[in-house]
Protein backbone atom coordinates (compact mmCIF):
# COMPACT_ATOMS: atom_id res chain seq x y z
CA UNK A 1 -0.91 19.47 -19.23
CA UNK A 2 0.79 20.31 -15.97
CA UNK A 3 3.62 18.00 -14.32
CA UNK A 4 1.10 16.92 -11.39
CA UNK A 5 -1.71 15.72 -14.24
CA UNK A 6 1.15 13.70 -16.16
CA UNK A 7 2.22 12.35 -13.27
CA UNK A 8 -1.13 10.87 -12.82
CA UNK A 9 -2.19 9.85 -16.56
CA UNK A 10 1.30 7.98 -16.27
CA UNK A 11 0.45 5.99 -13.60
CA UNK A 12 -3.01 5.01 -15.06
CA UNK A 13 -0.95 4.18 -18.18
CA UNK A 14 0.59 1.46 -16.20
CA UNK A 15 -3.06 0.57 -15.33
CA UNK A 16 -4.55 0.40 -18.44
CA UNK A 17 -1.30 -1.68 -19.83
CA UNK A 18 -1.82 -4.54 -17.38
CA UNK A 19 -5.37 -4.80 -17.73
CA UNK A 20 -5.41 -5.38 -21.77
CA UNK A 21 -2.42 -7.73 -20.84
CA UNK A 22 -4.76 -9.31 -18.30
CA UNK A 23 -7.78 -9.03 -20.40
CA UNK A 24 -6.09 -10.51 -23.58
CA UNK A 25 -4.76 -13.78 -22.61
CA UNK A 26 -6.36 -14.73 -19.13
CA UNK A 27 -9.84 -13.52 -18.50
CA UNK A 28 -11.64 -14.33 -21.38
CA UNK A 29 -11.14 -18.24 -21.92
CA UNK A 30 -13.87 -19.87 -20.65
CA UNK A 31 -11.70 -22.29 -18.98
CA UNK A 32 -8.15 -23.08 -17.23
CA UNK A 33 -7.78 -25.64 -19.59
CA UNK A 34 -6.69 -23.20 -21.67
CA UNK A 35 -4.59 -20.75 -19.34
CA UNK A 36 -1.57 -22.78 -17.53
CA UNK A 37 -2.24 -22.38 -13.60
CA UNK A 38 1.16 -19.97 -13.60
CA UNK A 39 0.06 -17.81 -16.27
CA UNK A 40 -3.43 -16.96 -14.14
CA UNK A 41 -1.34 -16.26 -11.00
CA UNK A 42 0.53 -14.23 -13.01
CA UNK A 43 -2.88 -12.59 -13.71
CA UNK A 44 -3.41 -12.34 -10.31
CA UNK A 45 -0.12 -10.16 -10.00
CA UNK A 46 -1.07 -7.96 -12.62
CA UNK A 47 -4.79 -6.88 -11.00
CA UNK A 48 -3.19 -6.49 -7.81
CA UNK A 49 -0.64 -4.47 -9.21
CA UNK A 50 -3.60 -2.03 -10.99
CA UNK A 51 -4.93 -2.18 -7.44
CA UNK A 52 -1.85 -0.36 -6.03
CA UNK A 53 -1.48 2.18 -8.99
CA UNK A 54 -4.95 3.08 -8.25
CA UNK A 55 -4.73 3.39 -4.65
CA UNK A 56 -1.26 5.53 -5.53
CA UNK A 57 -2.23 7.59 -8.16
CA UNK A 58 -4.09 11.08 -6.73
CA UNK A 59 -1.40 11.13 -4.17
CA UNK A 60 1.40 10.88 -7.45
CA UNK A 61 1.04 14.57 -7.93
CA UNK A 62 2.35 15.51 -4.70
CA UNK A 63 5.79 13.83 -4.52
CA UNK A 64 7.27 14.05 -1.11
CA UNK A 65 3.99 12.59 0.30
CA UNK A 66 4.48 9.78 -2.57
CA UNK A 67 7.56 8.56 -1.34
CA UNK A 68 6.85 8.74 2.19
CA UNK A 69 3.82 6.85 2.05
CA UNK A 70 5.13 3.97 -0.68
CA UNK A 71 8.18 3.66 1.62
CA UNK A 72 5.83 3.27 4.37
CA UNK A 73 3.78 0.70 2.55
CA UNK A 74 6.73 -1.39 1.80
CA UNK A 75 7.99 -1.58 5.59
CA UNK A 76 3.79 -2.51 6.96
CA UNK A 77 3.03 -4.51 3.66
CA UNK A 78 -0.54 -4.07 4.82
CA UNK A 79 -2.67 -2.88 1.92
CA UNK A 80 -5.55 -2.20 4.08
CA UNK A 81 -3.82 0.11 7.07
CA UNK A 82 -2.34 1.69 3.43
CA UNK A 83 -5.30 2.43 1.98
CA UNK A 84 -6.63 3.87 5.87
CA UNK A 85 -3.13 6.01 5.59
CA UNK A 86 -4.33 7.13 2.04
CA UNK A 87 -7.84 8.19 3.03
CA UNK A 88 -6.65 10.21 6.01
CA UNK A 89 -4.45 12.48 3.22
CA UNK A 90 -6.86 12.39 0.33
CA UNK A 91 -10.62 11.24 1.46
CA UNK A 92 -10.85 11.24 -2.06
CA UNK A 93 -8.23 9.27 -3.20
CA UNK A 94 -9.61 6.55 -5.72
CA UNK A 95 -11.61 7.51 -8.71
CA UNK A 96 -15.16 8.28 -9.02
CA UNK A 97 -16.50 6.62 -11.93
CA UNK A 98 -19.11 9.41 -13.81
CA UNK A 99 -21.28 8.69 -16.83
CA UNK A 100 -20.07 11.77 -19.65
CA UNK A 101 -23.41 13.39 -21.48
CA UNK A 102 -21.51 16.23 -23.04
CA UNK A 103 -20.55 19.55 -22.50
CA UNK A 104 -23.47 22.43 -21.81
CA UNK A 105 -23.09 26.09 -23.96
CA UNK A 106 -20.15 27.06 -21.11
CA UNK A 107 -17.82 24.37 -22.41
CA UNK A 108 -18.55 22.56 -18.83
CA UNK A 109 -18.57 18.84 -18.51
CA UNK A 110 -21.80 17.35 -18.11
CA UNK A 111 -21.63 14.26 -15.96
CA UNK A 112 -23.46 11.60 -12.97
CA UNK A 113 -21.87 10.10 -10.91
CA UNK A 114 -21.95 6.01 -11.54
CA UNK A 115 -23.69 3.55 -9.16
CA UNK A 116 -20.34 1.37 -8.94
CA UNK A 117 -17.53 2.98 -7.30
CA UNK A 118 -14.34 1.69 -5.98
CA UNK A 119 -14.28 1.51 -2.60
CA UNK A 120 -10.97 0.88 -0.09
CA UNK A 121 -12.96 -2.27 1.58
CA UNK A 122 -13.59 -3.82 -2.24
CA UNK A 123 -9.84 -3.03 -3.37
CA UNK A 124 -8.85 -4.58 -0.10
CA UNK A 125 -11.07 -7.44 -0.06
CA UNK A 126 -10.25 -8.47 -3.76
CA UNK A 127 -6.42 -7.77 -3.07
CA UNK A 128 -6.51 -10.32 -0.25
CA UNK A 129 -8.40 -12.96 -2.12
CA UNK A 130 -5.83 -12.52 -4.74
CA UNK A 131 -3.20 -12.69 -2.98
CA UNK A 132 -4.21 -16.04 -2.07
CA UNK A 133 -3.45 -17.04 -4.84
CA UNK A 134 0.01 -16.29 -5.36
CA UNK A 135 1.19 -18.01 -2.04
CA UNK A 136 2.62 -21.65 -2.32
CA UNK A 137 -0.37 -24.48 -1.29
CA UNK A 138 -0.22 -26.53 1.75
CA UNK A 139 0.11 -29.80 -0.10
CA UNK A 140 -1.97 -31.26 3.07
CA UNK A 141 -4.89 -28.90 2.18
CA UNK A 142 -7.98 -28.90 -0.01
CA UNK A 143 -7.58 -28.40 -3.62
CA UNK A 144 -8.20 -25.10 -5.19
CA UNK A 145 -11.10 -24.26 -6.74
CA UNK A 146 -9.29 -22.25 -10.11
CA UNK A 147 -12.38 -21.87 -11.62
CA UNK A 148 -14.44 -20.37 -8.95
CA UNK A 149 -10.94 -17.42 -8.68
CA UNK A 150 -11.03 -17.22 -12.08
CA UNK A 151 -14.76 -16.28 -11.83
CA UNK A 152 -13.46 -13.67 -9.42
CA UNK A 153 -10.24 -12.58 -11.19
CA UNK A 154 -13.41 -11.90 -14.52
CA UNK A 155 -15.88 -9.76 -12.50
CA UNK A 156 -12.86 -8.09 -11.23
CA UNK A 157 -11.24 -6.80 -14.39
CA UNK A 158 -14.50 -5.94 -15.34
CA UNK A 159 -15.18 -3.80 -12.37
CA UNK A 160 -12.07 -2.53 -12.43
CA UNK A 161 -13.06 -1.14 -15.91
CA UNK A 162 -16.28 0.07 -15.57
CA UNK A 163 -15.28 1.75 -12.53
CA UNK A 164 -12.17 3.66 -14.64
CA UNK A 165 -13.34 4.16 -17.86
CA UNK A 166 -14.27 7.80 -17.20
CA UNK A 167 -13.76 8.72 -14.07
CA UNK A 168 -13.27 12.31 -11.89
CA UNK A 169 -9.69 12.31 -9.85
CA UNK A 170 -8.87 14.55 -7.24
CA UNK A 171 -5.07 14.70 -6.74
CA UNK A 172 -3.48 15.34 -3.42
CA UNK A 173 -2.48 18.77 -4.78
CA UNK A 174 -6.31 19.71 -5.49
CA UNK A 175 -6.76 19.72 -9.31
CA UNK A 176 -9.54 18.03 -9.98
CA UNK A 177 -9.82 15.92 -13.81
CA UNK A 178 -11.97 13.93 -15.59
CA UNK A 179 -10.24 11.44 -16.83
CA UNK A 180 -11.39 9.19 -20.41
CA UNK A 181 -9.33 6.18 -20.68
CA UNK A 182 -9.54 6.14 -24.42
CA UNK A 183 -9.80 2.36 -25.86
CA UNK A 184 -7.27 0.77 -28.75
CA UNK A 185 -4.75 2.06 -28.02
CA UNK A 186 -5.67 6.04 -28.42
CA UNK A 187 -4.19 8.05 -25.15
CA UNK A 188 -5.54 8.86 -22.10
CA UNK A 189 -7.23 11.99 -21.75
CA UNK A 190 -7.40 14.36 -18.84
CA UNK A 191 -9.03 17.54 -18.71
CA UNK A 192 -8.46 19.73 -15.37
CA UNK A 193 -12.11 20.48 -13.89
CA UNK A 194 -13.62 23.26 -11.77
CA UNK A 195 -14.41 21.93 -8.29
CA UNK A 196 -17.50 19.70 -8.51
């Protein structure tokens, strides 16, 4: 595996780290009851976190644009102008989720694309909603309905999954992978494609 590929498969290691830790102990109780209030926006972090690894991750394998674009992010703090910045360098820079039949006699992939893809306006949508979370409540202001953003922070995750499990990445330095993210606990696998 080249440096560019481990560059990537590192940062969806991060990824797949936080969402078992998410998945584990705060999406699937069925209520708050039994997840402490600080604990979920904790959870909240974590997905937003995944949100910016993924946004981040083609462009990993190109290193000077890396760092000039995270620095940039951390001066606007915008995550929507970022992800705008992002599709400008890479129009392709989240993953497309594909459905794996095999490989045909040439040892190519066989693959569809998935209906469900990630899309900048879901990433930034769900980052914003959130975020809400994590800011400190207007005492003077309605109460907050936890169950209704758990709700959300669930369907998330599980988007977030589905849309990741196997998916086709095209780094800013134009290798193109398929990418398995193998399940308990076995490594990621990435496997440099043709051009689709």
């Amino acid at each position: 595996m080249n440096q560019e590929v481990e560059v990537y498969v590192r940062c969806l290691w991060e990824v797949k780290v936080r969402l078992d830790f998410v998945k584990e102990d705060y999406v699937r109780p069925a209520s708050l009851k039994a997840v402490p209030v600080m604990k979920f926006e904790n959870a909240c972090l974590q997905v937003r976190k995944i949100l910016e690894f993924l946004a981040f991750a083609s462009l990993a394998s190109n290193r000077q644009l890396y760092e000039m674009e995270w620095s940039g992010f951390f001066k606007e703090n915008d995550f929507s102008r970022l992800l705008r910045r992002l599709e400008k360098i890479n129009p392709q820079f989240l993953p497309t989720s594909v459905s794996i039949a095999g490989r045909n006699s040439s040892g190519e992939w066989l693959m569809t694309d998935n209906e469900f893809q990630l899309k900048p306006q879901v990433l930034t949508s769900t980052y914003g909603r959130l975020g809400n979370v994590l800011h400190s409540k207007n005492p003077y202001s309605d109460s907050v309905n936890w169950e209704e953003y758990q709700t959300f922070l669930r369907q998330s995750v599980k988007a977030i999954i589905s849309a990741i499990q196997n998916h086709v990445a095209i780094l800013a330095t134009g290798e193109h992978l398929l990418v398995r993210m193998n399940g308990n606990g076995r490594p990621i696998s990435a496997n440099i494609l043709r051009e689709r």
